[in-house]
N, C-alpha and C. Protein backbone atom coordinates (compact mmCIF):
# COMPACT_ATOMS: atom_id res chain seq x y z
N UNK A 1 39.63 63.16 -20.01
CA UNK A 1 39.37 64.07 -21.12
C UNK A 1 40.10 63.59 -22.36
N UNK A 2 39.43 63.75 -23.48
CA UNK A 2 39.92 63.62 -24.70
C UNK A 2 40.27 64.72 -25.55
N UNK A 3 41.81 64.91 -25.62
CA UNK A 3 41.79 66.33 -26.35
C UNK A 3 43.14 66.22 -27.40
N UNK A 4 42.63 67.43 -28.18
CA UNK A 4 43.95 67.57 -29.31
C UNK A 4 44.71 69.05 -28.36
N UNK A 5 45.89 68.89 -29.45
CA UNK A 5 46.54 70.36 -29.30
C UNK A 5 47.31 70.33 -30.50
N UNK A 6 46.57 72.17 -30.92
CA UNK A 6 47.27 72.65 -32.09
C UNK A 6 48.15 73.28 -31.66
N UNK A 7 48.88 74.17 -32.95
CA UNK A 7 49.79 75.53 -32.73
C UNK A 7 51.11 75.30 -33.54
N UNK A 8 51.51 76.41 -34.44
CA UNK A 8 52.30 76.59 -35.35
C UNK A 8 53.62 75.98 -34.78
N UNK A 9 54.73 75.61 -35.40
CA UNK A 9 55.64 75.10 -35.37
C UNK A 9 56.71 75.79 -34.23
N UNK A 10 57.24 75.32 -32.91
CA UNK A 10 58.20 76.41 -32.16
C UNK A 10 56.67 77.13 -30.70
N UNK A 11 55.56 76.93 -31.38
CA UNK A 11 54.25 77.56 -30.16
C UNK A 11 54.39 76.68 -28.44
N UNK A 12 54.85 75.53 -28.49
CA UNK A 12 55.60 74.60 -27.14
C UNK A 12 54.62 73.81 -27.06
N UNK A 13 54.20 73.15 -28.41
CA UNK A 13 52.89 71.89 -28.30
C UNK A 13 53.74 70.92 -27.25
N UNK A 14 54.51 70.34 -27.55
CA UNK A 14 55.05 68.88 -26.95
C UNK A 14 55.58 69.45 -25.06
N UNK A 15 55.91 70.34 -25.24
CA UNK A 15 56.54 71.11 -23.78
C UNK A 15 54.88 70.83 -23.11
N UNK A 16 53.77 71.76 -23.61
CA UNK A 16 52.72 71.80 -22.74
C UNK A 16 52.14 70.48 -23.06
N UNK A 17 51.79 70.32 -24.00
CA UNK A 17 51.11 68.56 -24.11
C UNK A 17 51.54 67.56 -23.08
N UNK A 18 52.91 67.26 -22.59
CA UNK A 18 53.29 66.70 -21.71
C UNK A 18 52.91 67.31 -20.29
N UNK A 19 52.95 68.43 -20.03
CA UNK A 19 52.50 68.99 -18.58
C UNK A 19 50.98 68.81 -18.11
N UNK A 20 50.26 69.25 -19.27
CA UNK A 20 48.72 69.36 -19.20
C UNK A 20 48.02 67.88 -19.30
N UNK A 21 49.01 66.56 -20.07
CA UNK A 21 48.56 65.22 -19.81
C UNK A 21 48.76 65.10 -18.26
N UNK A 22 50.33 65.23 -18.05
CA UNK A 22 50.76 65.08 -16.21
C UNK A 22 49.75 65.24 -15.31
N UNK A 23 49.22 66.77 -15.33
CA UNK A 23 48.13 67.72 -14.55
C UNK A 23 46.88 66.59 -15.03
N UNK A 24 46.41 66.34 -15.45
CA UNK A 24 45.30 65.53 -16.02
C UNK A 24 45.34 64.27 -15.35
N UNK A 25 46.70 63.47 -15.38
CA UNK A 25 46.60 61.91 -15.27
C UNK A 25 45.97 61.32 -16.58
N UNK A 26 46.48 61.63 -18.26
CA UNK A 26 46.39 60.75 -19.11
C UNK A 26 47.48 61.07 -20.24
N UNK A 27 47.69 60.11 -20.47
CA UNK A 27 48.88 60.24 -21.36
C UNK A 27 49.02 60.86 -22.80
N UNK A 28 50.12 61.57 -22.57
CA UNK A 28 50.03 62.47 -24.15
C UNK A 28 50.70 61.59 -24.84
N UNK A 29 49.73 61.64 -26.32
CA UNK A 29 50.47 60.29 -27.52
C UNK A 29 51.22 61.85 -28.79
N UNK A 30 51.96 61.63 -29.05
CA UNK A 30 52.64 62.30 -30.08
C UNK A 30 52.69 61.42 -30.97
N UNK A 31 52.57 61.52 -32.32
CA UNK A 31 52.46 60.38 -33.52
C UNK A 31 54.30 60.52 -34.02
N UNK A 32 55.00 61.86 -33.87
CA UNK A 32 56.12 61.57 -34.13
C UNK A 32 56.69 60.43 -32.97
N UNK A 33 56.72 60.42 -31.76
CA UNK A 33 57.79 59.61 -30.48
C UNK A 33 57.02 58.21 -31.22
N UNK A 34 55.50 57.66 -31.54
CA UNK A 34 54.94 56.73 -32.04
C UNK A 34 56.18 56.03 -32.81
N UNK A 35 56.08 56.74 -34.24
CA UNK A 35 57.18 56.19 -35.01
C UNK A 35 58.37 56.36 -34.87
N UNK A 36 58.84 57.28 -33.93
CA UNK A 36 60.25 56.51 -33.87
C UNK A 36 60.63 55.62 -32.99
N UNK A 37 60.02 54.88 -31.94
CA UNK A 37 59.76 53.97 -31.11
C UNK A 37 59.61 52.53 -31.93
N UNK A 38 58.90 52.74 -32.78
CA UNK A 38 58.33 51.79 -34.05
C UNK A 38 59.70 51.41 -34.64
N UNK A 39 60.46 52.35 -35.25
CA UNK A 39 61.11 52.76 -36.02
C UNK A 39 62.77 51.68 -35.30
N UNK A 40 62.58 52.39 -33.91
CA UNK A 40 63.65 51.82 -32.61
C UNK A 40 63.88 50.46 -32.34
N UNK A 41 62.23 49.93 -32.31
CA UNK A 41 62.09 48.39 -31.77
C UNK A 41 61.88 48.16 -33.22
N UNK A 42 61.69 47.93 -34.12
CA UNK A 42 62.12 47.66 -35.32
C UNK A 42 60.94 46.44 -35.45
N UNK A 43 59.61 47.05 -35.30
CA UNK A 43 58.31 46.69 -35.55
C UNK A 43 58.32 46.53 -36.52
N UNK A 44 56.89 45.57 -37.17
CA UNK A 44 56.65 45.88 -38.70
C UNK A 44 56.39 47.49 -39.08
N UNK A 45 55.62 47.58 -38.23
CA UNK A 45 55.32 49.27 -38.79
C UNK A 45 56.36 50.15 -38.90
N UNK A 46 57.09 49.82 -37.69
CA UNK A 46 58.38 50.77 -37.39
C UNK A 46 59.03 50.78 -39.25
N UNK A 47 59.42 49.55 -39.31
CA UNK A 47 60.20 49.46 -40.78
C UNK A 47 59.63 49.51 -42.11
N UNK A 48 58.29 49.78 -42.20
CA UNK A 48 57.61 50.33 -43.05
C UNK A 48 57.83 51.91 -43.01
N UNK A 49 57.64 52.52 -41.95
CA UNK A 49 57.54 53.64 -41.96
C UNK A 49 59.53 53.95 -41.94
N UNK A 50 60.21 53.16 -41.58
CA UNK A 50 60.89 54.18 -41.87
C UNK A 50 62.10 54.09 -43.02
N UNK A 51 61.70 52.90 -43.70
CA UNK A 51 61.43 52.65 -45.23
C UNK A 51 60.79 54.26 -45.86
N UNK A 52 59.90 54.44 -45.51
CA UNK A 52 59.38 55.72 -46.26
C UNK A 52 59.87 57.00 -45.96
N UNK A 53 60.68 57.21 -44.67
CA UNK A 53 60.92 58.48 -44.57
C UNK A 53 62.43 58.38 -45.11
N UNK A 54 63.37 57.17 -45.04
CA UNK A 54 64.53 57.50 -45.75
C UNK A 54 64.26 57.52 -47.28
N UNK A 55 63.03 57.10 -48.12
CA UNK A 55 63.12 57.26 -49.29
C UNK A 55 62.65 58.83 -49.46
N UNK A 56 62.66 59.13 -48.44
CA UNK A 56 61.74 61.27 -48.58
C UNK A 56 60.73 61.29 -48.59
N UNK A 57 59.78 59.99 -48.43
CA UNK A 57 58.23 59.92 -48.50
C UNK A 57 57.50 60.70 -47.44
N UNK A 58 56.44 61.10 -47.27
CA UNK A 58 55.76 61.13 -46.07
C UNK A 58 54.85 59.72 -45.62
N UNK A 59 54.79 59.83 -44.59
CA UNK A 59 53.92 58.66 -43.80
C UNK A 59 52.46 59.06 -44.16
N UNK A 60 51.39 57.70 -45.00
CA UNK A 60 49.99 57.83 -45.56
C UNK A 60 49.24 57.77 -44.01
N UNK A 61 48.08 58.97 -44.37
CA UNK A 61 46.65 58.74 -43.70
C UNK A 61 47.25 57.29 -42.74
N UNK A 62 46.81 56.20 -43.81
CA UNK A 62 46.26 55.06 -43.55
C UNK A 62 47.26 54.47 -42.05
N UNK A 63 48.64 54.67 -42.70
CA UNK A 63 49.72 54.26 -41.43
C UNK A 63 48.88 54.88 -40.55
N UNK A 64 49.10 56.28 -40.76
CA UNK A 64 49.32 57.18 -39.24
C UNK A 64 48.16 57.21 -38.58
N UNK A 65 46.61 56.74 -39.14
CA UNK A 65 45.45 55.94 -38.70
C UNK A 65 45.60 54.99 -37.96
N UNK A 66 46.46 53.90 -38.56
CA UNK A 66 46.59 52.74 -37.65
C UNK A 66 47.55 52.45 -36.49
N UNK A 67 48.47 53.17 -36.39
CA UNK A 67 49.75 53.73 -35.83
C UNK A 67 48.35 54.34 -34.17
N UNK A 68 47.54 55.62 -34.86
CA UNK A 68 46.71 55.94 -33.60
C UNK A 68 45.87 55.47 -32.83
N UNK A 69 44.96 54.33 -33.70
CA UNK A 69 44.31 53.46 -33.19
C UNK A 69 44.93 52.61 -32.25
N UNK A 70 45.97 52.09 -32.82
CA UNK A 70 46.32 51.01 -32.18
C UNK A 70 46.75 51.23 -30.75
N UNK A 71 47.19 53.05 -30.28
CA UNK A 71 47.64 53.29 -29.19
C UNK A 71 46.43 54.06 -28.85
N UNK A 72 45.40 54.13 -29.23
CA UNK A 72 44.16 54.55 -28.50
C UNK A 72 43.48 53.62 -27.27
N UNK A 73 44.09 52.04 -28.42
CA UNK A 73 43.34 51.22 -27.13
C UNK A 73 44.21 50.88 -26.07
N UNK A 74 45.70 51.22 -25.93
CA UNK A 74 45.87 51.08 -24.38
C UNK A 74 44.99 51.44 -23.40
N UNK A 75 45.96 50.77 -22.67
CA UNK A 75 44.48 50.76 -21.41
C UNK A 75 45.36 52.21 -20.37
N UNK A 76 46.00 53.12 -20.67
CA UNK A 76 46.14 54.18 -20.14
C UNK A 76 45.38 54.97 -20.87
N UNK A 77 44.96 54.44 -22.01
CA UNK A 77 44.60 56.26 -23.04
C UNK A 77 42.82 55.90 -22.64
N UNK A 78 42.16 54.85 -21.76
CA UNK A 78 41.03 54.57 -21.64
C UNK A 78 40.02 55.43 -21.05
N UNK A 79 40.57 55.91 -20.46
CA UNK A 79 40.32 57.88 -19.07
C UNK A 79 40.49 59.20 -20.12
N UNK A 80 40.92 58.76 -21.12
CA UNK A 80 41.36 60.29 -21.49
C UNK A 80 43.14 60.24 -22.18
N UNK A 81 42.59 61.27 -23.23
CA UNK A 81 44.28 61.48 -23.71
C UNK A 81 44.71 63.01 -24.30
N UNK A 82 45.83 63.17 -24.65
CA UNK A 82 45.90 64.36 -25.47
C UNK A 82 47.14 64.34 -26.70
N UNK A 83 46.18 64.26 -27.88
CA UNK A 83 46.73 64.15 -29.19
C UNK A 83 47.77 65.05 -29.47
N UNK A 84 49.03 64.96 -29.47
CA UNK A 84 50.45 66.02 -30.19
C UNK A 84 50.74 65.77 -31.58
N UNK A 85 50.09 66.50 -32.54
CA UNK A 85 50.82 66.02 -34.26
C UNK A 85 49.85 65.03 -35.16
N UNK A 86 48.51 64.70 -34.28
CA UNK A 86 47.74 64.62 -34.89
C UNK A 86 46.06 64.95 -34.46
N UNK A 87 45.20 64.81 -35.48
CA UNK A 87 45.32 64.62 -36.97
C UNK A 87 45.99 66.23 -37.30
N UNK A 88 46.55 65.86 -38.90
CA UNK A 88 47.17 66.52 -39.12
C UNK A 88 46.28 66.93 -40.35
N UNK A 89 45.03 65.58 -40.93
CA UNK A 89 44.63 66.77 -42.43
C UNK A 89 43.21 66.62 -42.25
N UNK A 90 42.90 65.83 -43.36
CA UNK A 90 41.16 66.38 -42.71
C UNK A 90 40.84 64.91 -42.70
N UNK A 91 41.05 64.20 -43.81
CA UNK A 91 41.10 62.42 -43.69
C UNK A 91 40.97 62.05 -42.33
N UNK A 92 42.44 62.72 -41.57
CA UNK A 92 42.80 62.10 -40.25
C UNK A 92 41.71 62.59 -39.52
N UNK A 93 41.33 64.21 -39.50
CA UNK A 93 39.90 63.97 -38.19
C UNK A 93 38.61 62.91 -38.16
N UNK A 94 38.57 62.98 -39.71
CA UNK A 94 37.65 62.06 -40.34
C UNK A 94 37.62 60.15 -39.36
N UNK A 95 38.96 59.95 -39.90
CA UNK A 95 39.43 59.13 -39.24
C UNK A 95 39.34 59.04 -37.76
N UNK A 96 39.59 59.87 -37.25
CA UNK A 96 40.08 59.87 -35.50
C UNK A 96 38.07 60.29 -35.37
N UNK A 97 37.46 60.84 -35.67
CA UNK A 97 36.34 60.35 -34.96
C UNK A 97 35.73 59.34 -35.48
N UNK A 98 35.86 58.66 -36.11
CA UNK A 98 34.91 57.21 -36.62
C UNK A 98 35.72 56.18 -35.43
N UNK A 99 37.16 56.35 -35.14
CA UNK A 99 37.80 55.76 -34.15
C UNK A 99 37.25 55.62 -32.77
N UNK A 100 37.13 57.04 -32.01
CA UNK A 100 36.36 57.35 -31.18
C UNK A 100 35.11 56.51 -31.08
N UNK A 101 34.07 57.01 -32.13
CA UNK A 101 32.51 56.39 -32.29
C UNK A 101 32.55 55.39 -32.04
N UNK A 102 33.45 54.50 -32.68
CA UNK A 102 33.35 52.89 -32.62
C UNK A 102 33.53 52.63 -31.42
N UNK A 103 34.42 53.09 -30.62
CA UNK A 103 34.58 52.93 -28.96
C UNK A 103 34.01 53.83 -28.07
N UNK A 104 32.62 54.25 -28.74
CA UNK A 104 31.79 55.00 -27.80
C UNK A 104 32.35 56.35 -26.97
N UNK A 105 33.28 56.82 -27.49
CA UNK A 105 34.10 58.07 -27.33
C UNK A 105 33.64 59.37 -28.25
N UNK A 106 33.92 60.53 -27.62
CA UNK A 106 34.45 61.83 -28.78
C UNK A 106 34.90 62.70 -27.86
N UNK A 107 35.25 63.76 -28.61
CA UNK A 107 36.59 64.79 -28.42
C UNK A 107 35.75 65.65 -27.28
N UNK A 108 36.79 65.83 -26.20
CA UNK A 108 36.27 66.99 -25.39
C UNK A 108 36.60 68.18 -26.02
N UNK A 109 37.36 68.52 -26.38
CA UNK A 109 37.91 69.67 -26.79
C UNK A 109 39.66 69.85 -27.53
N UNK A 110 39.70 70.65 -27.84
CA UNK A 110 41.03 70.89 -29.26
C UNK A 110 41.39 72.36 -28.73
N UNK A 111 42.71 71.97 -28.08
CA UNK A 111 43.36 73.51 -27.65
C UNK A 111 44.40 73.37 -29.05
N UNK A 112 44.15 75.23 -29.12
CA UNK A 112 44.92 75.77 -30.00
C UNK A 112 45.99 76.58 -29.75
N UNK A 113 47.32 77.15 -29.23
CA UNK A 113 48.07 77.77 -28.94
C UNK A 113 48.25 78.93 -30.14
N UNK A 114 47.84 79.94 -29.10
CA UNK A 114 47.58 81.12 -30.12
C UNK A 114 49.29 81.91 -30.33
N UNK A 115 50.14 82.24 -31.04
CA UNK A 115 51.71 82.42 -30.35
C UNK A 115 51.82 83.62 -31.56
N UNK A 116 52.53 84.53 -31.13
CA UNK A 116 52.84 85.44 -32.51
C UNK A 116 54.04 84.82 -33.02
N UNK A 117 54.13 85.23 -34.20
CA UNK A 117 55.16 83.80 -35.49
C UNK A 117 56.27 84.44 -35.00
N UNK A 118 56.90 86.05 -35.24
CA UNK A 118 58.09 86.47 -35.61
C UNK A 118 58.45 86.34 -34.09
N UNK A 119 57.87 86.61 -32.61
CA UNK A 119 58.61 86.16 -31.50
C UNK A 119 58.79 84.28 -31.22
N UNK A 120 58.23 83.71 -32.17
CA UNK A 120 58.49 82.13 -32.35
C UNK A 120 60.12 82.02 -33.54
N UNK A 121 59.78 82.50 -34.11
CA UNK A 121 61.15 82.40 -35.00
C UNK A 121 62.06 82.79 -34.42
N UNK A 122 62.21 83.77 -33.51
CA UNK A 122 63.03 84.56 -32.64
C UNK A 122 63.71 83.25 -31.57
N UNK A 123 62.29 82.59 -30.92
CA UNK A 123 62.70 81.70 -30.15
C UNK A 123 63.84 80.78 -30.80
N UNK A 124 63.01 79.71 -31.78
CA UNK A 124 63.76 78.67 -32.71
C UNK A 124 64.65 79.29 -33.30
N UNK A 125 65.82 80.15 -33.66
CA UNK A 125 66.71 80.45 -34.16
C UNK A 125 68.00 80.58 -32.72
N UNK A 126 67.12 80.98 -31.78
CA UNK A 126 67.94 80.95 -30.44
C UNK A 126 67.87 79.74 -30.11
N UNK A 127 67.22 78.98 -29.83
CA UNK A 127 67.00 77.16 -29.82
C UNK A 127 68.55 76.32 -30.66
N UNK A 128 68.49 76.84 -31.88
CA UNK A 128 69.04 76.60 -33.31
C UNK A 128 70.46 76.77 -32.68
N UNK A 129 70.29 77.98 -32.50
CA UNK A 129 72.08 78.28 -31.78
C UNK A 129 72.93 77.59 -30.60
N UNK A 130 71.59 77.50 -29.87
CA UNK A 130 72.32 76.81 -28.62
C UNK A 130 72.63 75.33 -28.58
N UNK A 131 71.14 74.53 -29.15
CA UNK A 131 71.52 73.75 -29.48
C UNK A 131 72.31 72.72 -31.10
N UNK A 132 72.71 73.72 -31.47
CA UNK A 132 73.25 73.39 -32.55
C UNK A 132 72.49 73.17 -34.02
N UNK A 133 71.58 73.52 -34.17
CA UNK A 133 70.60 72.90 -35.18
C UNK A 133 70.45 73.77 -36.56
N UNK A 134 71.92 73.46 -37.51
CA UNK A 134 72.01 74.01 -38.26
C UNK A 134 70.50 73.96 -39.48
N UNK A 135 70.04 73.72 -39.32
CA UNK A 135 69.01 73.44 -40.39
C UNK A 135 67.61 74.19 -40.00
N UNK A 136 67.78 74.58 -38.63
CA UNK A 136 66.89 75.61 -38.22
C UNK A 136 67.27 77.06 -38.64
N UNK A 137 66.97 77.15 -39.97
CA UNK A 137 67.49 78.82 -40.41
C UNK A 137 65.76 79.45 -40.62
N UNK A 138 66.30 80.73 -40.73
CA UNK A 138 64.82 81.43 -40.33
C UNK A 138 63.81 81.30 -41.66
N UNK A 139 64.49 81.19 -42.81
CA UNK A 139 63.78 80.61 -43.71
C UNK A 139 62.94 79.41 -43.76
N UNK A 140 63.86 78.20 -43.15
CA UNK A 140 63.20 77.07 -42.69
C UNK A 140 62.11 77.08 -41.95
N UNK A 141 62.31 77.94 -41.08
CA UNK A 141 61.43 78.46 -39.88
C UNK A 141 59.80 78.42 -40.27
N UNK A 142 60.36 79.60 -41.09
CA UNK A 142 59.12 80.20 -41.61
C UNK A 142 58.02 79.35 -42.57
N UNK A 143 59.15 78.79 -43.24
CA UNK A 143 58.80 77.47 -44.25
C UNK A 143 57.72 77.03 -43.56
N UNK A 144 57.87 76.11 -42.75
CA UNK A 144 57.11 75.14 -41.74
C UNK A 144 56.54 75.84 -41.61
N UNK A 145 56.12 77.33 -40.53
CA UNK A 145 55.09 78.28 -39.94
C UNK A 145 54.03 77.95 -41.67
N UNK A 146 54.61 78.44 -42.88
CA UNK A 146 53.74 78.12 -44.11
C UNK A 146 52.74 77.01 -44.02
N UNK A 147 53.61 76.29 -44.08
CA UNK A 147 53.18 74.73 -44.38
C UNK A 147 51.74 74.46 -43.12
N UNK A 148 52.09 74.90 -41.90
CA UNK A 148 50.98 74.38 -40.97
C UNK A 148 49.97 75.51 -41.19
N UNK A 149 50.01 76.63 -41.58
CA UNK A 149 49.06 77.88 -41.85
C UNK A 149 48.26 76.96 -42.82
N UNK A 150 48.88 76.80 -43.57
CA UNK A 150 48.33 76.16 -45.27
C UNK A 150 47.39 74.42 -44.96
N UNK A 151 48.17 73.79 -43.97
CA UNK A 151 47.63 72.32 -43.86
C UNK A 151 46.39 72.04 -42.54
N UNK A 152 47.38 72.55 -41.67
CA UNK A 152 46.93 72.35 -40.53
C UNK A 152 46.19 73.25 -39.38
N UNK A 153 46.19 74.45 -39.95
CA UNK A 153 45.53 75.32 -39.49
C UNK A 153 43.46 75.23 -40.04
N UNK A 154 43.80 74.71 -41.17
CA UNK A 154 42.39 74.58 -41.63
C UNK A 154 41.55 73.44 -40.67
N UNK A 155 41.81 72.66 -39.72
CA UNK A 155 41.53 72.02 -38.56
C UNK A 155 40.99 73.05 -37.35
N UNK A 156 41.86 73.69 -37.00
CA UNK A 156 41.46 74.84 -36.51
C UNK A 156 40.26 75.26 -36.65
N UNK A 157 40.16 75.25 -37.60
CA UNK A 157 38.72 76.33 -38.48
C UNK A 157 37.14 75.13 -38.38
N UNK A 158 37.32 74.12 -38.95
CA UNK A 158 36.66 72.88 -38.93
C UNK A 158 36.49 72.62 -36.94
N UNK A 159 37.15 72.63 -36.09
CA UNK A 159 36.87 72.46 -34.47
C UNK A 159 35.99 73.32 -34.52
N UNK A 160 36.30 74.84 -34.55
CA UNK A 160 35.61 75.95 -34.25
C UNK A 160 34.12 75.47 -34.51
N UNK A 161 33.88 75.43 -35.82
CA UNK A 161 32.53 74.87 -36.74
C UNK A 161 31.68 73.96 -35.74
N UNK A 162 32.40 72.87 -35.21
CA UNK A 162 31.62 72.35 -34.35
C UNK A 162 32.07 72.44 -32.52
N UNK A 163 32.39 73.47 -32.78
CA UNK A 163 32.26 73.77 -31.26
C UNK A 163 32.98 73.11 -30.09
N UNK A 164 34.70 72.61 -30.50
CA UNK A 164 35.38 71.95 -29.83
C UNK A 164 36.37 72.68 -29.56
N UNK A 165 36.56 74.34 -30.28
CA UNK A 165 37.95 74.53 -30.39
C UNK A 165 38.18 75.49 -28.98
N UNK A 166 39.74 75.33 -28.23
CA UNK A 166 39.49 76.38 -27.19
C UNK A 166 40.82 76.80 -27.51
N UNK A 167 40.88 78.36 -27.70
CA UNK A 167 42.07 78.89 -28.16
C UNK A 167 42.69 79.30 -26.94
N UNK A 168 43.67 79.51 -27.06
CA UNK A 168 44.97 79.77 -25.44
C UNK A 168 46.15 80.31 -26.02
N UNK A 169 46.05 81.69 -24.95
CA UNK A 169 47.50 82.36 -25.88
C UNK A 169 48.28 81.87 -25.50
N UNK A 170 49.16 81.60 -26.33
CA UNK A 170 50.40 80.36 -25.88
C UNK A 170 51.90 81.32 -25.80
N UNK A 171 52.10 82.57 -25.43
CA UNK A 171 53.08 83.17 -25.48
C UNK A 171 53.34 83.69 -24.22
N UNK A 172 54.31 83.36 -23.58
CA UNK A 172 54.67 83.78 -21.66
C UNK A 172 55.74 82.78 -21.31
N UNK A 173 55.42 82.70 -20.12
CA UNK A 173 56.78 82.01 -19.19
C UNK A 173 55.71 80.14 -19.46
N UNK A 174 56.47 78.93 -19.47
CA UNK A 174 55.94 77.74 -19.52
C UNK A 174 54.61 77.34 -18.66
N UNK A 175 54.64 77.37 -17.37
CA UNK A 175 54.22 77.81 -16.32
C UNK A 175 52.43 78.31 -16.94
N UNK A 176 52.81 79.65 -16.77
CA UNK A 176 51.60 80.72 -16.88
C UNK A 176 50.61 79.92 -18.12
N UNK A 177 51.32 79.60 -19.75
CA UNK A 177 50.60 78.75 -20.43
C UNK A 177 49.66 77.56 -20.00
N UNK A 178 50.50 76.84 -18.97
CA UNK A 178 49.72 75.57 -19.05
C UNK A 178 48.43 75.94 -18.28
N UNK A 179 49.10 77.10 -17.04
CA UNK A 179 47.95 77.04 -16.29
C UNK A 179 46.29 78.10 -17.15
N UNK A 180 46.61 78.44 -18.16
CA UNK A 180 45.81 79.20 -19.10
C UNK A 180 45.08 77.80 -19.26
N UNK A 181 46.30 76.95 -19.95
CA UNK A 181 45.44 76.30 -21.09
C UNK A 181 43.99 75.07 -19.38
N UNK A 182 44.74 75.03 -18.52
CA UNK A 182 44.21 74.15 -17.83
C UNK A 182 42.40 74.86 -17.38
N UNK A 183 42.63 76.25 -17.59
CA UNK A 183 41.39 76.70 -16.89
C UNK A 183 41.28 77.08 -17.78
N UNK A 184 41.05 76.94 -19.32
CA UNK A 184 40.51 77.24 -20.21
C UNK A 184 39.05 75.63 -20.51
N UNK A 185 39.94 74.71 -20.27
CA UNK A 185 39.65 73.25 -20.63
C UNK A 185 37.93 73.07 -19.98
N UNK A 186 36.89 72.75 -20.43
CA UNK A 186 35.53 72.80 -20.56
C UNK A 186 35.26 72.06 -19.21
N UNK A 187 35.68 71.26 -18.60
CA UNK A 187 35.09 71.06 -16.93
C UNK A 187 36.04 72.16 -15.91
N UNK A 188 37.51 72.56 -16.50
CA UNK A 188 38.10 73.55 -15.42
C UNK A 188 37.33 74.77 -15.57
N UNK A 189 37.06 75.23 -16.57
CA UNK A 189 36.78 76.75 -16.38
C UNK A 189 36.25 77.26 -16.16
């Protein structure tokens, strides 16, 4: 299977993305672990990109295009994968299916983690505490919750349109989620 996963900032994309690849047998690609791996082994890309994030830049379309491609064609992501963090605007879906097409692929489906915000802020501020993460203040919090309402939620809306999107309430024990999101997924359910 080929799939994305949405959901506001703190909703447990990377927690379930990793379980629901496991349960699957295909590997979840996150575009953040991408670049900092890049970033680690001190690739060309790696040091392009992180050239740009110490100058405060964000990482272009075009990188984070080629950054996905290039780990599309492993030969694990060949069965199936599940996208964490991207696409993130509309370029990038744009992008990620002309990717697909060219390799005779497209999207099974785009889970969305449906989560209420103020018991997510609740979480990440308890997160914040325990593990130390002064910069997780509830303002910040919320900030981000903005920012993906405003950017990345409009993806959301665009799946729906063509009939990829499968929403999953993403609020419970870890567990109970995945197994939602697993029998939600268009050959489980």
């Amino acid at each position: 299977m080929r799939l994305i996963i949405l959901g506001p900032p703190g909703a447990g994309k990377g927690t379930q993305a990793a379980r629901i690849a496991e349960r699957l047998g295909i590997p979840a690609i996150s575009t953040g672990d991408i670049f900092r791996a890049n970033i680690k082994d001190q690739t060309p890309l790696g040091v392009k990109v992180d050239e740009i994030i110490k100058s405060g830049g964000y990482v272009s379309d075009d990188i984070t295009n080629e950054i996905v491609e290039d780990r599309l064609t492993w030969d694990d992501a060949e069965g199936g994968f599940l996208l964490d963090g991207y696409p993130r605007t509309a370029g990038q879906v744009d992008a990620l299916d002309a990717m697909l097409s060219r390799h005779g692929h497209a999207l099974d489906a785009v889970l969305e983690l449906e989560v209420d915000e103020d018991a997510i802020v609740q979480r990440l501020l308890k997160r914040a505490e325990t593990e130390g993460r002064a910069d997780d203040t509830e303002d910040v919090i919320r900030q981000r919750q903005a920012i993906y309402r405003k950017e990345t939620a409009p993806l959301a809306q665009h799946y729906e349109l063509v009939g990829l999107l499968v929403k999953v309430d993403g609020m419970g024990a870890v567990d109970e989620v995945t197994d939602r999101v697993i029998a939600a997924l268009p050959q489980h359910g």
